[in-house]
PDB file of N, CA and C in Angstrom:
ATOM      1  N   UNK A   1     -12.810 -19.965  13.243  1.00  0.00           N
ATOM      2  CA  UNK A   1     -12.729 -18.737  12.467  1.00  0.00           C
ATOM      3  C   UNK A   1     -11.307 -18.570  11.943  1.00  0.00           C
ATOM      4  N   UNK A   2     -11.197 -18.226  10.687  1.00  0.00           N
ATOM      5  CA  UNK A   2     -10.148 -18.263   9.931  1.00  0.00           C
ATOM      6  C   UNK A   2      -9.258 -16.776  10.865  1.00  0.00           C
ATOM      7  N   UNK A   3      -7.877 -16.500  10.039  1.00  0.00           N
ATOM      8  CA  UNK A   3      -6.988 -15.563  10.159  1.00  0.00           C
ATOM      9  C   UNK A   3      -7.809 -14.288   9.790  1.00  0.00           C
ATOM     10  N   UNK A   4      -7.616 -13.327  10.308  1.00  0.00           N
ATOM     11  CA  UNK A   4      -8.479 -12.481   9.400  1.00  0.00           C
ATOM     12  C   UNK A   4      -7.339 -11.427   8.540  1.00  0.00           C
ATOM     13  N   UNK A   5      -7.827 -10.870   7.402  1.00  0.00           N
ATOM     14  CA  UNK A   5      -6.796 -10.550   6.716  1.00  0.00           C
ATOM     15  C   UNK A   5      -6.293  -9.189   6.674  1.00  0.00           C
ATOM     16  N   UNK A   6      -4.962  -8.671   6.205  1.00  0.00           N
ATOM     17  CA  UNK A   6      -4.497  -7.549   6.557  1.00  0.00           C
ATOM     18  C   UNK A   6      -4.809  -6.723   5.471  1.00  0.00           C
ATOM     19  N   UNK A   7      -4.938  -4.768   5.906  1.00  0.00           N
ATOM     20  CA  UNK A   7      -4.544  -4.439   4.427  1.00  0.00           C
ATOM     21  C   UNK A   7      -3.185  -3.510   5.439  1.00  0.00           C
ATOM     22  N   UNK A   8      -2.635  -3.863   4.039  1.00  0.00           N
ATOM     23  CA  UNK A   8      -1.408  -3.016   4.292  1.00  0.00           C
ATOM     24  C   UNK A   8      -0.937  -1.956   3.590  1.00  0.00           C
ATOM     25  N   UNK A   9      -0.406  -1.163   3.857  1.00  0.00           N
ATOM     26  CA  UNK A   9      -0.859   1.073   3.704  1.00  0.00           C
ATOM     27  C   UNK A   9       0.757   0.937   3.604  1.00  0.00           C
ATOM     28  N   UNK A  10       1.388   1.144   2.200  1.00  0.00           N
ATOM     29  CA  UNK A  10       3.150   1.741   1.665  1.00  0.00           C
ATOM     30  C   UNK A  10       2.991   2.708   1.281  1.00  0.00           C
ATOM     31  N   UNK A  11       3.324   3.555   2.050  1.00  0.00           N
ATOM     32  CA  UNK A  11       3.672   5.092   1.751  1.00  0.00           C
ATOM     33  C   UNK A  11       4.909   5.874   2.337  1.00  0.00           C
ATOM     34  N   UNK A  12       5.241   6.652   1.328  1.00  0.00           N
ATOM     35  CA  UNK A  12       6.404   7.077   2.260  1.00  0.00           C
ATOM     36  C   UNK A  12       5.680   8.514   2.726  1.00  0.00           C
ATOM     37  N   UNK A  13       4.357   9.510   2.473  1.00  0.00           N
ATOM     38  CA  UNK A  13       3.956  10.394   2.853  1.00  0.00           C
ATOM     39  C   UNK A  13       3.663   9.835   4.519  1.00  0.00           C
ATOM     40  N   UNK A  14       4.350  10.530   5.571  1.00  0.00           N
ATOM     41  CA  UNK A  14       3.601  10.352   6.991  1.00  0.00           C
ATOM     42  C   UNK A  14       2.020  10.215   7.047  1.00  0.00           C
ATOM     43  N   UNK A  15       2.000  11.660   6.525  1.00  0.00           N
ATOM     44  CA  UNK A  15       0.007  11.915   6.608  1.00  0.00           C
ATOM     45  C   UNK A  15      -0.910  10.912   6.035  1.00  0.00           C
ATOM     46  N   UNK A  16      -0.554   9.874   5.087  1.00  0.00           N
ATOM     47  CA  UNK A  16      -1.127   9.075   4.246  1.00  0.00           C
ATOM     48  C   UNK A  16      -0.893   8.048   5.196  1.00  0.00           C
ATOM     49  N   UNK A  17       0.293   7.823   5.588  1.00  0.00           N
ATOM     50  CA  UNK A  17       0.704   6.903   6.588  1.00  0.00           C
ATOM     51  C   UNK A  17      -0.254   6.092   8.334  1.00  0.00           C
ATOM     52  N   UNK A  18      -0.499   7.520   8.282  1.00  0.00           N
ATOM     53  CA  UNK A  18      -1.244   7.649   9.572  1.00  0.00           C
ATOM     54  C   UNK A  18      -2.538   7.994   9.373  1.00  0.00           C
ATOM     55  N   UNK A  19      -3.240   8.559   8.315  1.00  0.00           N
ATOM     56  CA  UNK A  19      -4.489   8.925   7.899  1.00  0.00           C
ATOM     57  C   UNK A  19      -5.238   7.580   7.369  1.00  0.00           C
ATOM     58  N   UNK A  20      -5.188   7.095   6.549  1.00  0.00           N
ATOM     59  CA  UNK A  20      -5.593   5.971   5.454  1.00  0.00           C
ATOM     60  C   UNK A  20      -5.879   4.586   6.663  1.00  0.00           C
ATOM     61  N   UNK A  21      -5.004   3.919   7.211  1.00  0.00           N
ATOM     62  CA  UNK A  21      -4.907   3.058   7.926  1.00  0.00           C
ATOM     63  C   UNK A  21      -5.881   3.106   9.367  1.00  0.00           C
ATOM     64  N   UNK A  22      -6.530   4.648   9.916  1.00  0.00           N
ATOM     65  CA  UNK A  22      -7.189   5.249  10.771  1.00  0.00           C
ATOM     66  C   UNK A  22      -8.378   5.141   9.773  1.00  0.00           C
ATOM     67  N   UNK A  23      -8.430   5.208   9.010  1.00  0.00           N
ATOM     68  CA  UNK A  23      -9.657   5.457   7.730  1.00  0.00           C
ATOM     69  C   UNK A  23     -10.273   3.588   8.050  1.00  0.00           C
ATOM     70  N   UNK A  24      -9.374   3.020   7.815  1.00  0.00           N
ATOM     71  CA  UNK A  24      -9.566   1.549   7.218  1.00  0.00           C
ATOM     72  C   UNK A  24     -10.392   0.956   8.506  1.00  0.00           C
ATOM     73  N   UNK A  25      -9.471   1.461   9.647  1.00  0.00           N
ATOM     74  CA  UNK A  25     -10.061   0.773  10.804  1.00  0.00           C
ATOM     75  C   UNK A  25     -11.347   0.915  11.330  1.00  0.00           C
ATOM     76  N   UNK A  26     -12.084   2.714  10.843  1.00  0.00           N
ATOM     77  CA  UNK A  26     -13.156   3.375  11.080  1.00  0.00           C
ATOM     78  C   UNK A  26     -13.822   2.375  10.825  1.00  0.00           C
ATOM     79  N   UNK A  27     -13.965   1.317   9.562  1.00  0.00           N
ATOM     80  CA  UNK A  27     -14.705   0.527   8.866  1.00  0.00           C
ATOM     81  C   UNK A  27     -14.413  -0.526   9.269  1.00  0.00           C
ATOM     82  N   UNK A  28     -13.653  -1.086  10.158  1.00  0.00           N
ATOM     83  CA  UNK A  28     -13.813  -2.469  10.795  1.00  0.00           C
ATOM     84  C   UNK A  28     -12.672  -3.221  10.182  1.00  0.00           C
ATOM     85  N   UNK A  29     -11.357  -2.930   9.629  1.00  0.00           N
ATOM     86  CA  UNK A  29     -10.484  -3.796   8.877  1.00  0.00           C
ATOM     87  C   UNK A  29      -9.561  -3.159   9.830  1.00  0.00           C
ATOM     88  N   UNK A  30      -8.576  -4.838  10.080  1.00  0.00           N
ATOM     89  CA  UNK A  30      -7.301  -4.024  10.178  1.00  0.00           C
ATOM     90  C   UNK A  30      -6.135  -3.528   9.388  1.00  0.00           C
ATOM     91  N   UNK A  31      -5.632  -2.567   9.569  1.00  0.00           N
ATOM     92  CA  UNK A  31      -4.707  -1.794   8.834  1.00  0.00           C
ATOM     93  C   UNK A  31      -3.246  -1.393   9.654  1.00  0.00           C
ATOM     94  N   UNK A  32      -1.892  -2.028   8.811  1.00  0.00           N
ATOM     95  CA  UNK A  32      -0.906  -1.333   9.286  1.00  0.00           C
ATOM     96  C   UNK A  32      -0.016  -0.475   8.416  1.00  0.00           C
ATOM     97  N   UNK A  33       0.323   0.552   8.604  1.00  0.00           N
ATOM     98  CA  UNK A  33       1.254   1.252   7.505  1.00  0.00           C
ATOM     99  C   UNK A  33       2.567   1.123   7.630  1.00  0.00           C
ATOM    100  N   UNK A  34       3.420   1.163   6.617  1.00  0.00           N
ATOM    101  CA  UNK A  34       4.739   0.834   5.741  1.00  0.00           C
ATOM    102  C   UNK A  34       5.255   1.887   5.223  1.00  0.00           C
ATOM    103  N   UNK A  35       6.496   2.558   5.780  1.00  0.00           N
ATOM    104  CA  UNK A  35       7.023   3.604   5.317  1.00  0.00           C
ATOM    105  C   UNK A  35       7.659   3.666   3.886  1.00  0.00           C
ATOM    106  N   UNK A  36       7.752   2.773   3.398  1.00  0.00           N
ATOM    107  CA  UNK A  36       9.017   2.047   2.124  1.00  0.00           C
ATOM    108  C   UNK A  36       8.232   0.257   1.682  1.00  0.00           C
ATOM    109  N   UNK A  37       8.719   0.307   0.624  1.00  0.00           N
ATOM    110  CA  UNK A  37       8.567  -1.136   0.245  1.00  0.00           C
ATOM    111  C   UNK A  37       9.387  -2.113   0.986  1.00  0.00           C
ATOM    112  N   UNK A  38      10.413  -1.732   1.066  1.00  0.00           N
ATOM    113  CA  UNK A  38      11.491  -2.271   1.762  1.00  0.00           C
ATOM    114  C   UNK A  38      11.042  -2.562   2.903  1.00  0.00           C
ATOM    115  N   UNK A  39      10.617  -2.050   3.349  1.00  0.00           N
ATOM    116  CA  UNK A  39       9.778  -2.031   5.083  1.00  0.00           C
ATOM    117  C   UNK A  39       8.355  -3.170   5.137  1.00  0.00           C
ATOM    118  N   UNK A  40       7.545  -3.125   3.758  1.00  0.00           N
ATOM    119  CA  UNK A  40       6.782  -4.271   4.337  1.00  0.00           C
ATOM    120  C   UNK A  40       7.436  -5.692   3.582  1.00  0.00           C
ATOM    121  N   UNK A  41       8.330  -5.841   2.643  1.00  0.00           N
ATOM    122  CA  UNK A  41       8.744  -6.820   2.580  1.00  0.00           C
ATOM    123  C   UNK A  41       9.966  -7.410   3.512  1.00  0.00           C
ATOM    124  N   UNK A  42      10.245  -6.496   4.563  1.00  0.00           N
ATOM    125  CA  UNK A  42      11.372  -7.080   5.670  1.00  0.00           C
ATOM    126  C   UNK A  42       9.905  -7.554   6.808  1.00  0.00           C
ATOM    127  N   UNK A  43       9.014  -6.893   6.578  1.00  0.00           N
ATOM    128  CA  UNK A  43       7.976  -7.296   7.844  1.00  0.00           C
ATOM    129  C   UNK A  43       7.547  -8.466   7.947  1.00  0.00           C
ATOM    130  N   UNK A  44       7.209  -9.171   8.903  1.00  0.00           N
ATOM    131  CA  UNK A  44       6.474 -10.887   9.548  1.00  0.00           C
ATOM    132  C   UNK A  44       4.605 -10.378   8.817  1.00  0.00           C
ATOM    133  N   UNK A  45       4.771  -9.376   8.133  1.00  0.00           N
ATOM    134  CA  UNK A  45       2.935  -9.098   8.207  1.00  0.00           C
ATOM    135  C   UNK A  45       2.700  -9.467   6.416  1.00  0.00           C
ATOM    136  N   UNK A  46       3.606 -10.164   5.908  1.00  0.00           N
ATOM    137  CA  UNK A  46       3.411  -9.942   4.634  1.00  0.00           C
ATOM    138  C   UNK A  46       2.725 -10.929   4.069  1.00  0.00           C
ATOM    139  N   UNK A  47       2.876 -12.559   4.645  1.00  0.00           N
ATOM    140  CA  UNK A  47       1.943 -13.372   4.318  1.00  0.00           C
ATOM    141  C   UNK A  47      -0.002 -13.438   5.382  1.00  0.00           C
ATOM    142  N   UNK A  48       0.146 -12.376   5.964  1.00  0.00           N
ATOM    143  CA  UNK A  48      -1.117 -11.878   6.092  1.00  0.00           C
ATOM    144  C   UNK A  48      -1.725 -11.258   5.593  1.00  0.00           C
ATOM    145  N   UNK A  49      -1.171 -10.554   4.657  1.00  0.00           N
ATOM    146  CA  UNK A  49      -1.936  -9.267   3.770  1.00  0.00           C
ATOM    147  C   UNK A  49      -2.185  -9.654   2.814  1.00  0.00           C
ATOM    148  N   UNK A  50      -4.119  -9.288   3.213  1.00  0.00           N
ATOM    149  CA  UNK A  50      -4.691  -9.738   1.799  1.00  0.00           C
ATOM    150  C   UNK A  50      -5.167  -8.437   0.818  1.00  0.00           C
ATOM    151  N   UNK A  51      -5.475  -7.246   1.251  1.00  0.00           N
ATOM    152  CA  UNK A  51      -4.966  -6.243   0.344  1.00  0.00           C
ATOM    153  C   UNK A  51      -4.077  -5.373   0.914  1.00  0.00           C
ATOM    154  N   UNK A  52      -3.477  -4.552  -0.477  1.00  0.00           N
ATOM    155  CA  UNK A  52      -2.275  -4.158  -0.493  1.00  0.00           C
ATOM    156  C   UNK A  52      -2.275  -2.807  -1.285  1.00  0.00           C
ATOM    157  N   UNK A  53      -2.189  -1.319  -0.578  1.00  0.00           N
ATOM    158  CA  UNK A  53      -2.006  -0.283  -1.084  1.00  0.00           C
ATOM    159  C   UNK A  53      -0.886   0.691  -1.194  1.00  0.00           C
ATOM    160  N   UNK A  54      -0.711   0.489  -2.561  1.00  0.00           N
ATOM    161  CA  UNK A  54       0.869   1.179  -2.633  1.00  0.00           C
ATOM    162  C   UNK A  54       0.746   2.324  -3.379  1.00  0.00           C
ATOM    163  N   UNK A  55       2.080   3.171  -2.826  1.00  0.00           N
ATOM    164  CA  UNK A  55       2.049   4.571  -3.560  1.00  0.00           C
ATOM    165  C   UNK A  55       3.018   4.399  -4.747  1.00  0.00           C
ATOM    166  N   UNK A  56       2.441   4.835  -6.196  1.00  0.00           N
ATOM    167  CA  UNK A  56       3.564   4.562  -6.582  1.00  0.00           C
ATOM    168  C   UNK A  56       4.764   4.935  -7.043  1.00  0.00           C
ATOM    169  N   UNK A  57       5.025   6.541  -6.776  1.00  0.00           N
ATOM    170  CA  UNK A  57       6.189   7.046  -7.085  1.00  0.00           C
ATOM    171  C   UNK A  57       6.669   6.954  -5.316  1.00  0.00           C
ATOM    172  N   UNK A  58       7.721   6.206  -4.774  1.00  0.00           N
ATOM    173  CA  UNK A  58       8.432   6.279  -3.431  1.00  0.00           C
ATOM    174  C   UNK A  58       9.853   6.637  -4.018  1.00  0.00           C
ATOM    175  N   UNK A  59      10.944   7.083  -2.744  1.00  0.00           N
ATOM    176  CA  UNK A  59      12.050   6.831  -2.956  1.00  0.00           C
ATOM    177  C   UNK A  59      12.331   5.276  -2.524  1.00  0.00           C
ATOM    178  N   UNK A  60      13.754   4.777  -3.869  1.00  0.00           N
ATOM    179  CA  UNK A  60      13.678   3.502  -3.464  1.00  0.00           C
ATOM    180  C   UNK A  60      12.640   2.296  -4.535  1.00  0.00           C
ATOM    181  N   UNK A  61      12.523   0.996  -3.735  1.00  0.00           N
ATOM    182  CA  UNK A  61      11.460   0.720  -4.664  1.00  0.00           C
ATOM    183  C   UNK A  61       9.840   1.524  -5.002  1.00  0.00           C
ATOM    184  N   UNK A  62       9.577   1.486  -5.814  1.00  0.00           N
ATOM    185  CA  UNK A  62       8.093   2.050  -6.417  1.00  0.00           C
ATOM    186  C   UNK A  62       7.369   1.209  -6.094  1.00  0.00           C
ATOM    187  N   UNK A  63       5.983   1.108  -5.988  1.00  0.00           N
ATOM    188  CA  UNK A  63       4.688   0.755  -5.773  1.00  0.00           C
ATOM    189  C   UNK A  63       4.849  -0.310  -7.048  1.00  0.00           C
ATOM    190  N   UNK A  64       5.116   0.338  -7.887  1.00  0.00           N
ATOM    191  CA  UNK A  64       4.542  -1.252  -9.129  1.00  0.00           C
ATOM    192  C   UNK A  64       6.038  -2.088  -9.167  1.00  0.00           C
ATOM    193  N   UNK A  65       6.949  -1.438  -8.773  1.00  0.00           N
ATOM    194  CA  UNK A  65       8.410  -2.459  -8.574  1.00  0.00           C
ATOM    195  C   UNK A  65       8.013  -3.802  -7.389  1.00  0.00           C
ATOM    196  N   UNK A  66       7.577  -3.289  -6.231  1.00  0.00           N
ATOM    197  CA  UNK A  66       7.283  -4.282  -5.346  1.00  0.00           C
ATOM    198  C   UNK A  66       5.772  -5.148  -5.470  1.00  0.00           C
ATOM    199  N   UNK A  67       5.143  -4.486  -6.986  1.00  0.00           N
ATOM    200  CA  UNK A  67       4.231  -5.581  -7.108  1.00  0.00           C
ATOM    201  C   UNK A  67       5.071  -6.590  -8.446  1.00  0.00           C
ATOM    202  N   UNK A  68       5.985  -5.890  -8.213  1.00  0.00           N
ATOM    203  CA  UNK A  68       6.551  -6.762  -9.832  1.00  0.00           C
ATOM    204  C   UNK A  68       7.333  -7.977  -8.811  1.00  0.00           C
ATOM    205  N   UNK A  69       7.700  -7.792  -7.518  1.00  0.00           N
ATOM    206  CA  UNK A  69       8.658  -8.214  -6.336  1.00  0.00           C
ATOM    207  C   UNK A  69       7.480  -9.256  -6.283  1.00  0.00           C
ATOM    208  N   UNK A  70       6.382  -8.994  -5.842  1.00  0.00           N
ATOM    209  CA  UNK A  70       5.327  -9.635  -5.044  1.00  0.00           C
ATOM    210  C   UNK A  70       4.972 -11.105  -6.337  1.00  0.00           C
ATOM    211  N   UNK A  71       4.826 -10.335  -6.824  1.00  0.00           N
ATOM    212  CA  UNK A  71       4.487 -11.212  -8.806  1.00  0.00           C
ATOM    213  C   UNK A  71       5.362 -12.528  -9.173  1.00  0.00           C
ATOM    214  N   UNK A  72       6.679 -12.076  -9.158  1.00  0.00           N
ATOM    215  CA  UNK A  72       7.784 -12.951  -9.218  1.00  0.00           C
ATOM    216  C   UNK A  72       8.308 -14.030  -7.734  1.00  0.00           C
ATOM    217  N   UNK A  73       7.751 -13.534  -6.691  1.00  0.00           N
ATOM    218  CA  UNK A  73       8.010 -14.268  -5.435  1.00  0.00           C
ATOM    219  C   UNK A  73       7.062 -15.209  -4.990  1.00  0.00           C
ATOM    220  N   UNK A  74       6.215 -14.506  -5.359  1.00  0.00           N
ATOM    221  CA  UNK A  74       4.824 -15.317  -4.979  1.00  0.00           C
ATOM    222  C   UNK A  74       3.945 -15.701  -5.961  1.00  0.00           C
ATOM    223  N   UNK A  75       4.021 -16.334  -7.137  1.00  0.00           N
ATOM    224  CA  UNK A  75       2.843 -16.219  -8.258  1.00  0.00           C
ATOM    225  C   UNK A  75       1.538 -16.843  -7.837  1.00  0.00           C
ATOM    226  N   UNK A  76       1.394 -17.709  -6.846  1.00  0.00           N
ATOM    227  CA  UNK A  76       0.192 -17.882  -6.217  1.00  0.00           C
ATOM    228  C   UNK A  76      -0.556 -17.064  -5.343  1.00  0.00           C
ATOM    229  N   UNK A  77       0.046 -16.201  -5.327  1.00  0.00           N
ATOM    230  CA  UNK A  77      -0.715 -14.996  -3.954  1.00  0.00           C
ATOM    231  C   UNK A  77      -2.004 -14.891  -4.266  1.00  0.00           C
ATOM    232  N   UNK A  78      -2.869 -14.495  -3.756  1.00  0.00           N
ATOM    233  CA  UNK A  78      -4.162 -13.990  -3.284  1.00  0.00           C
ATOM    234  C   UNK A  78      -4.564 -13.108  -2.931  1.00  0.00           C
ATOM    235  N   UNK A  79      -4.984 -12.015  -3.633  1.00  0.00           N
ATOM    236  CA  UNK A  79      -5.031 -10.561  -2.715  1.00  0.00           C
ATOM    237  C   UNK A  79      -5.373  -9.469  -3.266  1.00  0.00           C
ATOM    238  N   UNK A  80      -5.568  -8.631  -3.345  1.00  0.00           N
ATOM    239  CA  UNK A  80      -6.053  -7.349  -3.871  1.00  0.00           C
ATOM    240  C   UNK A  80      -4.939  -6.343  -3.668  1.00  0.00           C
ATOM    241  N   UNK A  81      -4.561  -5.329  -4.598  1.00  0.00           N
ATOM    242  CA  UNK A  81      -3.853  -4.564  -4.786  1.00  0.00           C
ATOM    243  C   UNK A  81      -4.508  -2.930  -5.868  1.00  0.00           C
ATOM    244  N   UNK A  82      -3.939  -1.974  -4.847  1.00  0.00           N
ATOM    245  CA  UNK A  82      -4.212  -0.987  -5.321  1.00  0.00           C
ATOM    246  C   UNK A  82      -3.208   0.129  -5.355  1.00  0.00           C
ATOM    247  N   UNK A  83      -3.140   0.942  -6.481  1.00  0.00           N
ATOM    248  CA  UNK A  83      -1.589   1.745  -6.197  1.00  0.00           C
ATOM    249  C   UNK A  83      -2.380   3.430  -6.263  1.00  0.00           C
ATOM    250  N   UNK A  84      -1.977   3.954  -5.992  1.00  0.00           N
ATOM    251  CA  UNK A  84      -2.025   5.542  -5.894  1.00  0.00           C
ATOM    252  C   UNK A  84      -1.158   6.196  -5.741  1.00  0.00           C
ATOM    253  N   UNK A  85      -1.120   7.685  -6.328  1.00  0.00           N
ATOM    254  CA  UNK A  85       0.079   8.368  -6.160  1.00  0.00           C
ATOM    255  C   UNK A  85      -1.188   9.818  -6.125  1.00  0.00           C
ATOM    256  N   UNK A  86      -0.393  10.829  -5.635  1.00  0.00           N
ATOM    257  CA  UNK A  86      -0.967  11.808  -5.802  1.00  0.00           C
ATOM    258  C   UNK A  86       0.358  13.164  -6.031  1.00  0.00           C
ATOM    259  N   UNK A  87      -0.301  13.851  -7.629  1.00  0.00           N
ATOM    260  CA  UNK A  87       0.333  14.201  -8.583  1.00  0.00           C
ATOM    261  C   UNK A  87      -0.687  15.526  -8.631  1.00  0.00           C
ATOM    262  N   UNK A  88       0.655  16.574  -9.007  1.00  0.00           N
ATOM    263  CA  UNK A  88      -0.147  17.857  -9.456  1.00  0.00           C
ATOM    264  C   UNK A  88      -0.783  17.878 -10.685  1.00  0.00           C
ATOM    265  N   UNK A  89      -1.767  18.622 -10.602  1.00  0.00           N
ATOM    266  CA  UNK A  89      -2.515  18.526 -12.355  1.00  0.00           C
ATOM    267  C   UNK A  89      -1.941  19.699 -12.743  1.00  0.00           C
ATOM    268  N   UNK A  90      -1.228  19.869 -14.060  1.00  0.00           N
ATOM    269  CA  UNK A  90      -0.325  21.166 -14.406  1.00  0.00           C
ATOM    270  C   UNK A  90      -1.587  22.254 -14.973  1.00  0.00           C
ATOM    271  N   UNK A  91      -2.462  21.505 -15.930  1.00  0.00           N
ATOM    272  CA  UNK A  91      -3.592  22.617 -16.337  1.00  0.00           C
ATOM    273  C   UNK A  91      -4.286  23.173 -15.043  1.00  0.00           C
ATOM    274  N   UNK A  92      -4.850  22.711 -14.305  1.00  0.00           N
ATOM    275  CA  UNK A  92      -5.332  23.635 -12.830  1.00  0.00           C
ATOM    276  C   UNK A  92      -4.609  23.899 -11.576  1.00  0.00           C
ATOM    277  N   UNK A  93      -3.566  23.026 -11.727  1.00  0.00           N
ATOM    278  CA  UNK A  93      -2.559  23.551 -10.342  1.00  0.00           C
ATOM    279  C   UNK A  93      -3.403  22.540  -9.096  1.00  0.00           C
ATOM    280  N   UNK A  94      -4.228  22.102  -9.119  1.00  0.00           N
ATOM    281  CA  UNK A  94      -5.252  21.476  -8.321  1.00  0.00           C
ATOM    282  C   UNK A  94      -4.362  19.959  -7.733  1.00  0.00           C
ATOM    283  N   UNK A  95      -4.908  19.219  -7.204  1.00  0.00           N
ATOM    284  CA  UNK A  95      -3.966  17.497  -7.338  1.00  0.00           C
ATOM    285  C   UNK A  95      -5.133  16.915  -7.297  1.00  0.00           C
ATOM    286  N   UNK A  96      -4.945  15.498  -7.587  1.00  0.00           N
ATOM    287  CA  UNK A  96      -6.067  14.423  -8.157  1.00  0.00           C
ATOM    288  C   UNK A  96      -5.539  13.231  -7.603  1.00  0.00           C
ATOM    289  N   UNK A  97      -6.355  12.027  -6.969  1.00  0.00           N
ATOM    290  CA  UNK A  97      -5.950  11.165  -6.585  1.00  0.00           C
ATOM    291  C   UNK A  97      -6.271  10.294  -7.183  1.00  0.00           C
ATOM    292  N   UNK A  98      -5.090   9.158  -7.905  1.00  0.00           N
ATOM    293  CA  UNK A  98      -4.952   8.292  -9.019  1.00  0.00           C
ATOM    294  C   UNK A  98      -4.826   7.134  -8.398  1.00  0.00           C
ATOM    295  N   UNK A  99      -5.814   6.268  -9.403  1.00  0.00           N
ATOM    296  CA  UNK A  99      -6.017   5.007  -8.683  1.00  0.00           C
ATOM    297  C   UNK A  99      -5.338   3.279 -10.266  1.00  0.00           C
TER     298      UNK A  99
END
């Protein structure tokens, strides 16, 4: 049986941090979360991760900066990537989660 693969949770929100990755596992994947970009590209977990969810306004690098990181370092990678940010909607005051 092969490696099995990671997803890995960059957020700098705690609650997203600790929520999402508890979400992932409900469903049988493992999941570790990443406070900063900086944080999963210093990590040993990075050539395990086969998807990859980033937020993309962080302080620091952004979500699409460290896929631009990931892009240029690795052009063979393999993996799935998804970015989200969650942003006020100014016409309803409401927030919406962007994928």
């Amino acid at each position: 049986m092969g490696t099995r693969k990671l997803v890995s949770v960059v957020d700098d929100d705690e609650f997203v941090r600790e929520a999402l990755p508890d979400l992932l596992r409900s469903y049988g994947l493992e999941a570790l979360p990443f406070g900063s970009a900086e944080d999963f590209l210093a990590s040993e977990h990075l050539g395990r991760t086969g998807c990859l969810i980033l937020d993309v306004s962080m302080p620091g690098m952004s979500g699409p900066d460290l896929q631009i990181e990931l892009v240029g370092s690795t052009p063979e990678r393999d993996g799935r990537l998804s970015h989200q940010t969650l942003q006020r909607r100014r016409d309803t005051g409401g927030r919406k989660l962007c994928s």
